[in-house]
PDB file of N, CA and C in Angstrom:
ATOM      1  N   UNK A   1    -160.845  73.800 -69.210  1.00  0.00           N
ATOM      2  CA  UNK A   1    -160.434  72.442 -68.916  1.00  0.00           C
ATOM      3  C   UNK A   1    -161.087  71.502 -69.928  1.00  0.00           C
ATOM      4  N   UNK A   2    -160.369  70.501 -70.406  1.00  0.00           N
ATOM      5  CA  UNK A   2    -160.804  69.653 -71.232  1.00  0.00           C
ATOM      6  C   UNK A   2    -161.211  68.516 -71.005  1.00  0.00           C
ATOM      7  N   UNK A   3    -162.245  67.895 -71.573  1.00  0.00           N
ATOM      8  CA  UNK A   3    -163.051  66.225 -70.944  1.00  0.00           C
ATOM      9  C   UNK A   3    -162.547  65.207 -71.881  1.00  0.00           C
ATOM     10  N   UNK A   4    -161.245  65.769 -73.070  1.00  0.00           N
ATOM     11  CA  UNK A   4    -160.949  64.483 -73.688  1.00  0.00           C
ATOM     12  C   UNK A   4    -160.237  63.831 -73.108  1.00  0.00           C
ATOM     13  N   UNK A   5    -160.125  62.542 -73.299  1.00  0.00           N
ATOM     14  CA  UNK A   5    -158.927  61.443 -72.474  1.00  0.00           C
ATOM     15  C   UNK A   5    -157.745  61.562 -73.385  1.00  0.00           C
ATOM     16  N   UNK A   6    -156.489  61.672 -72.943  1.00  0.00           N
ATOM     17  CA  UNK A   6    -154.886  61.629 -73.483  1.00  0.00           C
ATOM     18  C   UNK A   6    -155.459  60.560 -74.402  1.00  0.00           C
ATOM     19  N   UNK A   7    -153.807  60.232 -74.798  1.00  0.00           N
ATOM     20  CA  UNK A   7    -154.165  58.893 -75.503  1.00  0.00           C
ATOM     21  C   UNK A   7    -153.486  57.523 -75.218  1.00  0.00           C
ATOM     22  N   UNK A   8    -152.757  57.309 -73.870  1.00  0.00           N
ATOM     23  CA  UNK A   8    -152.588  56.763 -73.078  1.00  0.00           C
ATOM     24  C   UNK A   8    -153.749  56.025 -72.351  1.00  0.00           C
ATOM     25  N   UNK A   9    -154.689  57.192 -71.883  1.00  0.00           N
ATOM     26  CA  UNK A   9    -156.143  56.517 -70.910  1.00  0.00           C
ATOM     27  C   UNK A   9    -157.734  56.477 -71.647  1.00  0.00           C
ATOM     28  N   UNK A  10    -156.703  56.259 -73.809  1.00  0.00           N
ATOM     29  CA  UNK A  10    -158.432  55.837 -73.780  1.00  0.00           C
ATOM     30  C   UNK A  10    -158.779  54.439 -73.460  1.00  0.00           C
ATOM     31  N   UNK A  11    -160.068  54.349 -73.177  1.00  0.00           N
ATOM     32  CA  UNK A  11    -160.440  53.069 -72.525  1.00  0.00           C
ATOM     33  C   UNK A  11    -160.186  52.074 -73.890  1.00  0.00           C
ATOM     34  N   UNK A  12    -160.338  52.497 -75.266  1.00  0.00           N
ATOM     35  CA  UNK A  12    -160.491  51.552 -75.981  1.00  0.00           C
ATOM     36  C   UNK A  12    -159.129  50.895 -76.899  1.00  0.00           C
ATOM     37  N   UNK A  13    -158.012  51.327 -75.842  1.00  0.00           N
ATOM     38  CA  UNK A  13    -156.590  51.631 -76.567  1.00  0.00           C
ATOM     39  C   UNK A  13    -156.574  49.809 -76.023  1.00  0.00           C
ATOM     40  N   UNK A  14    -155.781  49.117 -76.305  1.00  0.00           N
ATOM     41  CA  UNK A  14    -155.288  48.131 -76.285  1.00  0.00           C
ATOM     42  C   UNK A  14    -153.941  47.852 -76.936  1.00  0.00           C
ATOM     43  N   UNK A  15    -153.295  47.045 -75.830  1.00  0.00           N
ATOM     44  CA  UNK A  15    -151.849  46.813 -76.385  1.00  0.00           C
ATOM     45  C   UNK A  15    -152.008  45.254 -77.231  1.00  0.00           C
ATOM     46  N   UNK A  16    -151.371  45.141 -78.306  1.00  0.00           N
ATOM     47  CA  UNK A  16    -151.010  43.899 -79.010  1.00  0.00           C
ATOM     48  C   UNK A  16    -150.070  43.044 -78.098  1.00  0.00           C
ATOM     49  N   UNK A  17    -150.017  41.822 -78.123  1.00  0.00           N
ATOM     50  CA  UNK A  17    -149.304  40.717 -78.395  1.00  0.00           C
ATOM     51  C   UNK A  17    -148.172  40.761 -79.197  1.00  0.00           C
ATOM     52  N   UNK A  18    -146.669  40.467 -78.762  1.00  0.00           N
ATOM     53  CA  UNK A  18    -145.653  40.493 -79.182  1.00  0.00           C
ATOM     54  C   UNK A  18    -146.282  39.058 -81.304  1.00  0.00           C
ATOM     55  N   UNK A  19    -146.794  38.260 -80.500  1.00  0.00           N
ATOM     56  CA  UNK A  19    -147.637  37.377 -81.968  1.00  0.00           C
ATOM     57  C   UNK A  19    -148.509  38.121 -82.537  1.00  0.00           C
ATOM     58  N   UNK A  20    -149.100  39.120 -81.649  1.00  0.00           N
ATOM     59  CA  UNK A  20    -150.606  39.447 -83.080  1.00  0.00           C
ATOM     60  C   UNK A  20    -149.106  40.716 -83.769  1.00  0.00           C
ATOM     61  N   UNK A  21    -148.460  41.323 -83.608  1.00  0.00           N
ATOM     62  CA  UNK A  21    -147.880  42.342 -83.698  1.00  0.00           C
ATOM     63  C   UNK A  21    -146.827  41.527 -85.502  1.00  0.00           C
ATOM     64  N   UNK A  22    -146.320  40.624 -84.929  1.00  0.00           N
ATOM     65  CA  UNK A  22    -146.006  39.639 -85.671  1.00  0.00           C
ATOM     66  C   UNK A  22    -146.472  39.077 -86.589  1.00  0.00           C
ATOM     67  N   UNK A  23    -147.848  38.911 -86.891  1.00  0.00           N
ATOM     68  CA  UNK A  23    -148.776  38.788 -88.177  1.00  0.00           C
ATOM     69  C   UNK A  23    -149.367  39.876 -88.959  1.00  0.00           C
ATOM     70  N   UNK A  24    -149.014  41.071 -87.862  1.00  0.00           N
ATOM     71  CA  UNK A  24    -149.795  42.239 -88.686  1.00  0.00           C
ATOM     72  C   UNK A  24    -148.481  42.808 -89.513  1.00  0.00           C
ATOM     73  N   UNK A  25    -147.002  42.469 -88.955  1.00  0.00           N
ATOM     74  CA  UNK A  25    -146.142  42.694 -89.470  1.00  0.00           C
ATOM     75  C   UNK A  25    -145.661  42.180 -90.869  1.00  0.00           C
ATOM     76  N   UNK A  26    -146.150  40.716 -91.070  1.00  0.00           N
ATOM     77  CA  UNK A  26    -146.368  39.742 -91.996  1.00  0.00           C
ATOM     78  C   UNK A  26    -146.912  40.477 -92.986  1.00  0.00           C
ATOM     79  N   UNK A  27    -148.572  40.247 -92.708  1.00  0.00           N
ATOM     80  CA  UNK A  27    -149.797  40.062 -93.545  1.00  0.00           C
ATOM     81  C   UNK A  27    -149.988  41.461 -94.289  1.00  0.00           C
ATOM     82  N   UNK A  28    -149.760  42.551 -93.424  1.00  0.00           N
ATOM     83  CA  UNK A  28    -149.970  43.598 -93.991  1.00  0.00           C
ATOM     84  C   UNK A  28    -149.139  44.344 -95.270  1.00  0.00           C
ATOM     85  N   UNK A  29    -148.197  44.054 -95.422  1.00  0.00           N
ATOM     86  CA  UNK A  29    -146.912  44.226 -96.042  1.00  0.00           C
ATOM     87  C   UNK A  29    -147.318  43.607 -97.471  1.00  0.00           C
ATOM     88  N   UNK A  30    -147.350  42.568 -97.061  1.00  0.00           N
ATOM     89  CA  UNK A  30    -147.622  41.493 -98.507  1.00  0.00           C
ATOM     90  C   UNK A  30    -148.975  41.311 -98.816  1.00  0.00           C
ATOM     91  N   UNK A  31    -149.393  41.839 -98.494  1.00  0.00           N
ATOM     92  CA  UNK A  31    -151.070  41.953 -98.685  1.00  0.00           C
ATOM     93  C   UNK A  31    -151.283  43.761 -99.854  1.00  0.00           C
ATOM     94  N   UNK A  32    -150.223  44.133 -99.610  1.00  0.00           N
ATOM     95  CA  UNK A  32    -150.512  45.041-100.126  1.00  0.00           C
ATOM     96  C   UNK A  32    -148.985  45.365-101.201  1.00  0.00           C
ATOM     97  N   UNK A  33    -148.341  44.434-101.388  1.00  0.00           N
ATOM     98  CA  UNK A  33    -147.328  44.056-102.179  1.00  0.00           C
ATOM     99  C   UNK A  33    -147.949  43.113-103.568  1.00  0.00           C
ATOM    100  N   UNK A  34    -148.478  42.208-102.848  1.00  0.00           N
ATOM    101  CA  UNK A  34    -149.314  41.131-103.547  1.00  0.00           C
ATOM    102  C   UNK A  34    -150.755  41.912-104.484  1.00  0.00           C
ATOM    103  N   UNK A  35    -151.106  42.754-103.833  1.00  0.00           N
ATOM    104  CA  UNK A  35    -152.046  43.966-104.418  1.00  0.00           C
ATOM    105  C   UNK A  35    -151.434  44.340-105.724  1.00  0.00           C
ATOM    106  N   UNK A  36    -150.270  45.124-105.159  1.00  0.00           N
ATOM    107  CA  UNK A  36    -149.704  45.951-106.749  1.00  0.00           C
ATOM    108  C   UNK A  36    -149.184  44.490-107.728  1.00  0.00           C
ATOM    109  N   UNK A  37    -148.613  43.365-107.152  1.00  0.00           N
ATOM    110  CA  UNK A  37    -148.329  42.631-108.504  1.00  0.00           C
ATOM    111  C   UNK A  37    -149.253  42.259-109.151  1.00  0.00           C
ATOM    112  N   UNK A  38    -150.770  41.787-108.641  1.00  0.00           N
ATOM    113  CA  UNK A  38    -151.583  41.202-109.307  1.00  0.00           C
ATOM    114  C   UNK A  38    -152.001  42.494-110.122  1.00  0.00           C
ATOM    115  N   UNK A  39    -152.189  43.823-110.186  1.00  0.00           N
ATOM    116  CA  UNK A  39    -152.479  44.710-111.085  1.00  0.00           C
ATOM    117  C   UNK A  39    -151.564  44.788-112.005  1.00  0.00           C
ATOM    118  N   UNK A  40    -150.274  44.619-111.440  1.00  0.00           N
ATOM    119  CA  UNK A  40    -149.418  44.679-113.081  1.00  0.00           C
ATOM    120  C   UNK A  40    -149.371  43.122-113.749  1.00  0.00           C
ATOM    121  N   UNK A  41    -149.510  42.262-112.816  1.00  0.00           N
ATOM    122  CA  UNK A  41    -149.153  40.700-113.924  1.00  0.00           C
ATOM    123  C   UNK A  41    -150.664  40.589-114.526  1.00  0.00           C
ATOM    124  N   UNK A  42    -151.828  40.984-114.074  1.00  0.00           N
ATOM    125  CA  UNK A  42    -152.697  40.888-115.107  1.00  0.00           C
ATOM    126  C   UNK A  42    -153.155  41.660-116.033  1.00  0.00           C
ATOM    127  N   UNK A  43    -152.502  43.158-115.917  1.00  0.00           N
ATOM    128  CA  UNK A  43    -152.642  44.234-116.954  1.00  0.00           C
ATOM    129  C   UNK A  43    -151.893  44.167-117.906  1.00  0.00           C
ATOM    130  N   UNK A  44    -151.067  43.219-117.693  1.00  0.00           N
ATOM    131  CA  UNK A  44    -150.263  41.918-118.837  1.00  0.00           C
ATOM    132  C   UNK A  44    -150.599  40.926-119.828  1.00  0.00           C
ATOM    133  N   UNK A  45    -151.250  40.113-119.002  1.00  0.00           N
ATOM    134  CA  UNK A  45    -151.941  38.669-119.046  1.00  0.00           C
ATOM    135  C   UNK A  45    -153.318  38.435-118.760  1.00  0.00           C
ATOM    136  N   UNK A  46    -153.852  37.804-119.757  1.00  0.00           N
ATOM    137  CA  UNK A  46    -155.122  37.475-119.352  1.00  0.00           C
ATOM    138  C   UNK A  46    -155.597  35.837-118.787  1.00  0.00           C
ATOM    139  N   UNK A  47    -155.788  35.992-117.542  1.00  0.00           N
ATOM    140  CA  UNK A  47    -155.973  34.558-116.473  1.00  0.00           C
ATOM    141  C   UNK A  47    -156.879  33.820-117.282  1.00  0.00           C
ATOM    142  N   UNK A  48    -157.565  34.070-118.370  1.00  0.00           N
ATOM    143  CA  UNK A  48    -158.440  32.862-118.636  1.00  0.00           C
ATOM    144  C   UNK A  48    -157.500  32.379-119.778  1.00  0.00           C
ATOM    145  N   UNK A  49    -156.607  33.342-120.618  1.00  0.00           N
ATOM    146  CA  UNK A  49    -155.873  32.482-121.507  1.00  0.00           C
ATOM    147  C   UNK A  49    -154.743  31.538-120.566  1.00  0.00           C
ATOM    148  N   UNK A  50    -154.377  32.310-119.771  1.00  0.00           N
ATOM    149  CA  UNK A  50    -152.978  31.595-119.350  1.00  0.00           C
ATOM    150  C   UNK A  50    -153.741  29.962-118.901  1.00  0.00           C
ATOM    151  N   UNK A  51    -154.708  30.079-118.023  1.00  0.00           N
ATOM    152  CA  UNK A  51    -155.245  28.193-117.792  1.00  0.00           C
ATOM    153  C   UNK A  51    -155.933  27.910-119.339  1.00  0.00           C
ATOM    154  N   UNK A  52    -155.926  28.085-120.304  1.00  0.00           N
ATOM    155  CA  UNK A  52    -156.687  27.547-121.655  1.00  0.00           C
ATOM    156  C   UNK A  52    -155.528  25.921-121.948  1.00  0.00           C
ATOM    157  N   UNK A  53    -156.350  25.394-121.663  1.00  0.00           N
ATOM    158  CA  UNK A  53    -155.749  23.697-122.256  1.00  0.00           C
ATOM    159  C   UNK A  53    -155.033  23.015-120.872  1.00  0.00           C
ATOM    160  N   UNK A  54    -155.497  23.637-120.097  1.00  0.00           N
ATOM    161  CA  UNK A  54    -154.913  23.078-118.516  1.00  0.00           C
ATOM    162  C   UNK A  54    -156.013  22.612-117.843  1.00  0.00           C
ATOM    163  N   UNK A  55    -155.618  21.695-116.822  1.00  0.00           N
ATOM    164  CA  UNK A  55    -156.856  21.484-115.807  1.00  0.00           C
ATOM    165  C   UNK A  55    -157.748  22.509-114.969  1.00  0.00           C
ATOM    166  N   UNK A  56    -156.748  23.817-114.916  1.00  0.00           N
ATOM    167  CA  UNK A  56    -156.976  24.702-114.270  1.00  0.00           C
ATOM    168  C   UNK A  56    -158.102  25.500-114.793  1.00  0.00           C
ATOM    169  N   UNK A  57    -158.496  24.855-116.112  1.00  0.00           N
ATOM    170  CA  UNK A  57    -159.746  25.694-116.976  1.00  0.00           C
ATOM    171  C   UNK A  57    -161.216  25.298-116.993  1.00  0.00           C
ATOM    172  N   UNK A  58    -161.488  24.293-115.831  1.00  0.00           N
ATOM    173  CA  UNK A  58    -162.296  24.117-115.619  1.00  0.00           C
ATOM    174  C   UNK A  58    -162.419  24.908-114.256  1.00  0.00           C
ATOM    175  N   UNK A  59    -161.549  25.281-113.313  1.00  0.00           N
ATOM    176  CA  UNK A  59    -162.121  25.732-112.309  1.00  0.00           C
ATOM    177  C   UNK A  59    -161.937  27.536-112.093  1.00  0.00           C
ATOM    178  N   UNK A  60    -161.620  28.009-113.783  1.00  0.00           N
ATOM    179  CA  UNK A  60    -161.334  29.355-113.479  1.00  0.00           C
ATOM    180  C   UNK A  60    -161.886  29.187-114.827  1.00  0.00           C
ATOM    181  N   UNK A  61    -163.440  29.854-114.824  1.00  0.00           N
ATOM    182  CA  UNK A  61    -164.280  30.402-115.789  1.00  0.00           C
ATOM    183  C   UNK A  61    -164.383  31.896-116.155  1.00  0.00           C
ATOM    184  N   UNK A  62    -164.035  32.971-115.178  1.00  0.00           N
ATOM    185  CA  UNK A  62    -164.514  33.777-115.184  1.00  0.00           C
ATOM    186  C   UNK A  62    -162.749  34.884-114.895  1.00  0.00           C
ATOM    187  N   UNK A  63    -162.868  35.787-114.990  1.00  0.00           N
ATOM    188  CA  UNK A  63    -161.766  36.614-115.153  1.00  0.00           C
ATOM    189  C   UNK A  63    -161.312  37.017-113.416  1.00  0.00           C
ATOM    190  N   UNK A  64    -162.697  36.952-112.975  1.00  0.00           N
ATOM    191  CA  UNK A  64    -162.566  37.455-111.580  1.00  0.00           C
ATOM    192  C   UNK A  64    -161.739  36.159-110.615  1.00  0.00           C
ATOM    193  N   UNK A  65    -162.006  34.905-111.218  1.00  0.00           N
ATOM    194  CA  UNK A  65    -162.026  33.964-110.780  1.00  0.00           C
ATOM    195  C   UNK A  65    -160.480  34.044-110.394  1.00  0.00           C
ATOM    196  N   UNK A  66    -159.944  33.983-112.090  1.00  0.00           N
ATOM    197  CA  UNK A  66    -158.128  33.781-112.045  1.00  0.00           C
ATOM    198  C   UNK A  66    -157.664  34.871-111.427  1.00  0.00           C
ATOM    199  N   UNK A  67    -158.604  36.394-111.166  1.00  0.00           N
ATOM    200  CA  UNK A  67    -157.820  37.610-110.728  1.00  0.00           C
ATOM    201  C   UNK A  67    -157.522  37.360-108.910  1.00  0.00           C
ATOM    202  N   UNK A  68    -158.604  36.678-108.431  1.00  0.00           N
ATOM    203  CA  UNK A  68    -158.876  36.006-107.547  1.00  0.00           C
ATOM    204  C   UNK A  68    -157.548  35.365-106.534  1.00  0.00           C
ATOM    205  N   UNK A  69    -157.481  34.128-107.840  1.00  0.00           N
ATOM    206  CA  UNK A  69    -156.366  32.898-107.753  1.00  0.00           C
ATOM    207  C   UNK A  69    -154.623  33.723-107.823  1.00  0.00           C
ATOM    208  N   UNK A  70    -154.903  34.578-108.429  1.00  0.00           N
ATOM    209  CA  UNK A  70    -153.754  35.407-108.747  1.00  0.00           C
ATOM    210  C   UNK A  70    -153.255  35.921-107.641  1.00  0.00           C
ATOM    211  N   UNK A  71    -154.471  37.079-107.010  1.00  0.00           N
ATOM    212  CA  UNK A  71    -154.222  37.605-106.068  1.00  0.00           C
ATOM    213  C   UNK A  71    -153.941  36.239-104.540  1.00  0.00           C
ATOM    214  N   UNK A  72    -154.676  35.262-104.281  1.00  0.00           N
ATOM    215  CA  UNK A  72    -153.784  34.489-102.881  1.00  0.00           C
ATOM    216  C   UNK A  72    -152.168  34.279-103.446  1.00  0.00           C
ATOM    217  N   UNK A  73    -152.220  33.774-104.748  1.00  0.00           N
ATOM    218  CA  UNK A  73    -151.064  32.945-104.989  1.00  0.00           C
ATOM    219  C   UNK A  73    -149.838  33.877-104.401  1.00  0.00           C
ATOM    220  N   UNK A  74    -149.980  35.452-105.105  1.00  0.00           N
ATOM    221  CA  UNK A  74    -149.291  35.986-104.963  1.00  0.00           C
ATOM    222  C   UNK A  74    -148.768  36.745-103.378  1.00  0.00           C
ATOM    223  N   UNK A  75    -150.247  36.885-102.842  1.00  0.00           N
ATOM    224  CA  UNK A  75    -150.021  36.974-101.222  1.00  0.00           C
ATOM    225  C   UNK A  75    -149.298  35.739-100.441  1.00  0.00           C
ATOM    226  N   UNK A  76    -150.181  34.071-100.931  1.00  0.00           N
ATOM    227  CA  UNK A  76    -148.830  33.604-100.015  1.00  0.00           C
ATOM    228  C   UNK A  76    -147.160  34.032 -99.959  1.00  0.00           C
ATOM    229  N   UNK A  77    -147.121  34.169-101.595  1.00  0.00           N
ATOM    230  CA  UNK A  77    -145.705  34.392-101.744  1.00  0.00           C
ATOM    231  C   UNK A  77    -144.867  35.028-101.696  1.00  0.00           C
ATOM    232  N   UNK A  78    -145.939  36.392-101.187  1.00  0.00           N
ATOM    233  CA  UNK A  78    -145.125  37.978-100.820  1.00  0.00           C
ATOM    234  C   UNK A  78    -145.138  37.381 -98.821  1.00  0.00           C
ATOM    235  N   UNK A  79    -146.017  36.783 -98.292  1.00  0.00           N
ATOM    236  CA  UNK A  79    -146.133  36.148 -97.020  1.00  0.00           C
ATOM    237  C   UNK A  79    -144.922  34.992 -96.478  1.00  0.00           C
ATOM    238  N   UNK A  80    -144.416  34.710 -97.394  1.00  0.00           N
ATOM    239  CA  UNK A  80    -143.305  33.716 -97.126  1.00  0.00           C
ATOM    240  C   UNK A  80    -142.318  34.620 -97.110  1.00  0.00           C
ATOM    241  N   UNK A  81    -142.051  35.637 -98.047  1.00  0.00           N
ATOM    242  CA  UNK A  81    -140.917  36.767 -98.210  1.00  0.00           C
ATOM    243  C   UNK A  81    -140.641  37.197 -96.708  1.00  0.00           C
ATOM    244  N   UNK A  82    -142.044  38.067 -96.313  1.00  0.00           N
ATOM    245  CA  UNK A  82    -142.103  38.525 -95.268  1.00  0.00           C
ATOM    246  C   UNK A  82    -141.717  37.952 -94.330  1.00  0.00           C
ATOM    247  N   UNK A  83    -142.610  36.507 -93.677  1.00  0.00           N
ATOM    248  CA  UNK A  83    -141.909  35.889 -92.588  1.00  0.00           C
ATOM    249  C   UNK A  83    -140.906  35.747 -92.379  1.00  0.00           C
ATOM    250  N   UNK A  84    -140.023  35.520 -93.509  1.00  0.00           N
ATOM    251  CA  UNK A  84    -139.009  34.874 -93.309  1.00  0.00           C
ATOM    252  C   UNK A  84    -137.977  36.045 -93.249  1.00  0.00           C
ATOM    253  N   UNK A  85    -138.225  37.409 -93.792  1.00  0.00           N
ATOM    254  CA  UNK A  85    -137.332  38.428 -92.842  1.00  0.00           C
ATOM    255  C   UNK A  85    -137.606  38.693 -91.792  1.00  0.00           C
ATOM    256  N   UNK A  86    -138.867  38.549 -91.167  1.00  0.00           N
ATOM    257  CA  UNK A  86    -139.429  38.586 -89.555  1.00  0.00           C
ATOM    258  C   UNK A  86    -138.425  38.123 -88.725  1.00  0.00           C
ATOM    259  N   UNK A  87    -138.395  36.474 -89.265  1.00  0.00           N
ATOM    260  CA  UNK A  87    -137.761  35.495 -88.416  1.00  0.00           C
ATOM    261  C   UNK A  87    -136.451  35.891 -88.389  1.00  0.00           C
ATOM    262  N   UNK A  88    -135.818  36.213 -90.013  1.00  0.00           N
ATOM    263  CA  UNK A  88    -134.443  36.735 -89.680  1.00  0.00           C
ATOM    264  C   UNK A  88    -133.774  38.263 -88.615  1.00  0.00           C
ATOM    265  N   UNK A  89    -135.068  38.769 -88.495  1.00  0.00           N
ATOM    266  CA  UNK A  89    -134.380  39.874 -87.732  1.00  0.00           C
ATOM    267  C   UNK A  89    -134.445  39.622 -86.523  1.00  0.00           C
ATOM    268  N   UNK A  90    -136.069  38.994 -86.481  1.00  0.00           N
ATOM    269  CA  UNK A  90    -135.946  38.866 -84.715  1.00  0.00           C
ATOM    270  C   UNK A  90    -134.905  37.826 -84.190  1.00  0.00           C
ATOM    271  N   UNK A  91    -134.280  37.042 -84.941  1.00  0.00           N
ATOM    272  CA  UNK A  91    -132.975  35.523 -84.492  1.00  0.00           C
ATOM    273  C   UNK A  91    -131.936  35.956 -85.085  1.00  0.00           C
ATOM    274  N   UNK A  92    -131.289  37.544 -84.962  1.00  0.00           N
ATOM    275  CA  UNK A  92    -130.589  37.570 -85.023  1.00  0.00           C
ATOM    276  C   UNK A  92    -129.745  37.980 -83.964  1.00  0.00           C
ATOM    277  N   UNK A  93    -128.288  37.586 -83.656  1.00  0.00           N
ATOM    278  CA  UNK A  93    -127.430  37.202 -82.734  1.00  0.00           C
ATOM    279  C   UNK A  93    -126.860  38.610 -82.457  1.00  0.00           C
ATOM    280  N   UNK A  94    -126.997  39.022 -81.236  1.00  0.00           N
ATOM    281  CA  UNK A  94    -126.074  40.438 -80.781  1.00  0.00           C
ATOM    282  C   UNK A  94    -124.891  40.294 -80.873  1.00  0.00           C
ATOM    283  N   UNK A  95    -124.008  41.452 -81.282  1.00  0.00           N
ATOM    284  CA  UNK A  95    -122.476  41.470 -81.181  1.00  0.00           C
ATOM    285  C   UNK A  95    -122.106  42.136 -80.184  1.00  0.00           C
TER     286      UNK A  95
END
């Protein structure tokens, strides 16, 4: 006889929220979309030339800085992708 718990009655199982389920659906996706572009757009480009003669070159000194700036920019924008097929599947109209 066995003393492990199924995996139904472990104590530490917890069900999500139709919303947390919904951000992990988001965030995770483009978090790791946004990952692979910033390795290829900067194995391209180098972030301290691209701000050279911009305002932006005072607040990105360092390589890590722009790899940084690179990487949110590009997560919001893989994050807008995402939501917005979220929203389209879940509002969409039964036939």
């Amino acid at each position: 006889m066995s003393n492990a718990l199924s995996h139904d009655e472990s104590p530490s199982r917890r069900d999500w929220s139709r919303r947390g389920r919904d951000v992990a659906i988001v965030l995770w996706p483009s978090f790791l979309a946004a990952s692979v572009e910033t390795m290829v757009f900067f194995s391209k480009f180098d972030p301290i030339a691209i701000v050279q003669g911009t305002s932006w070159a005072d607040l990105i000194t360092t390589h890590d800085g722009g790899y940084a700036l690179g990487f949110f920019f590009f997560w919001a924008f893989t994050t807008t992708g995402s939501a917005l097929t979220l929203y389209l599947a879940r509002t969409e109209s039964s036939r």
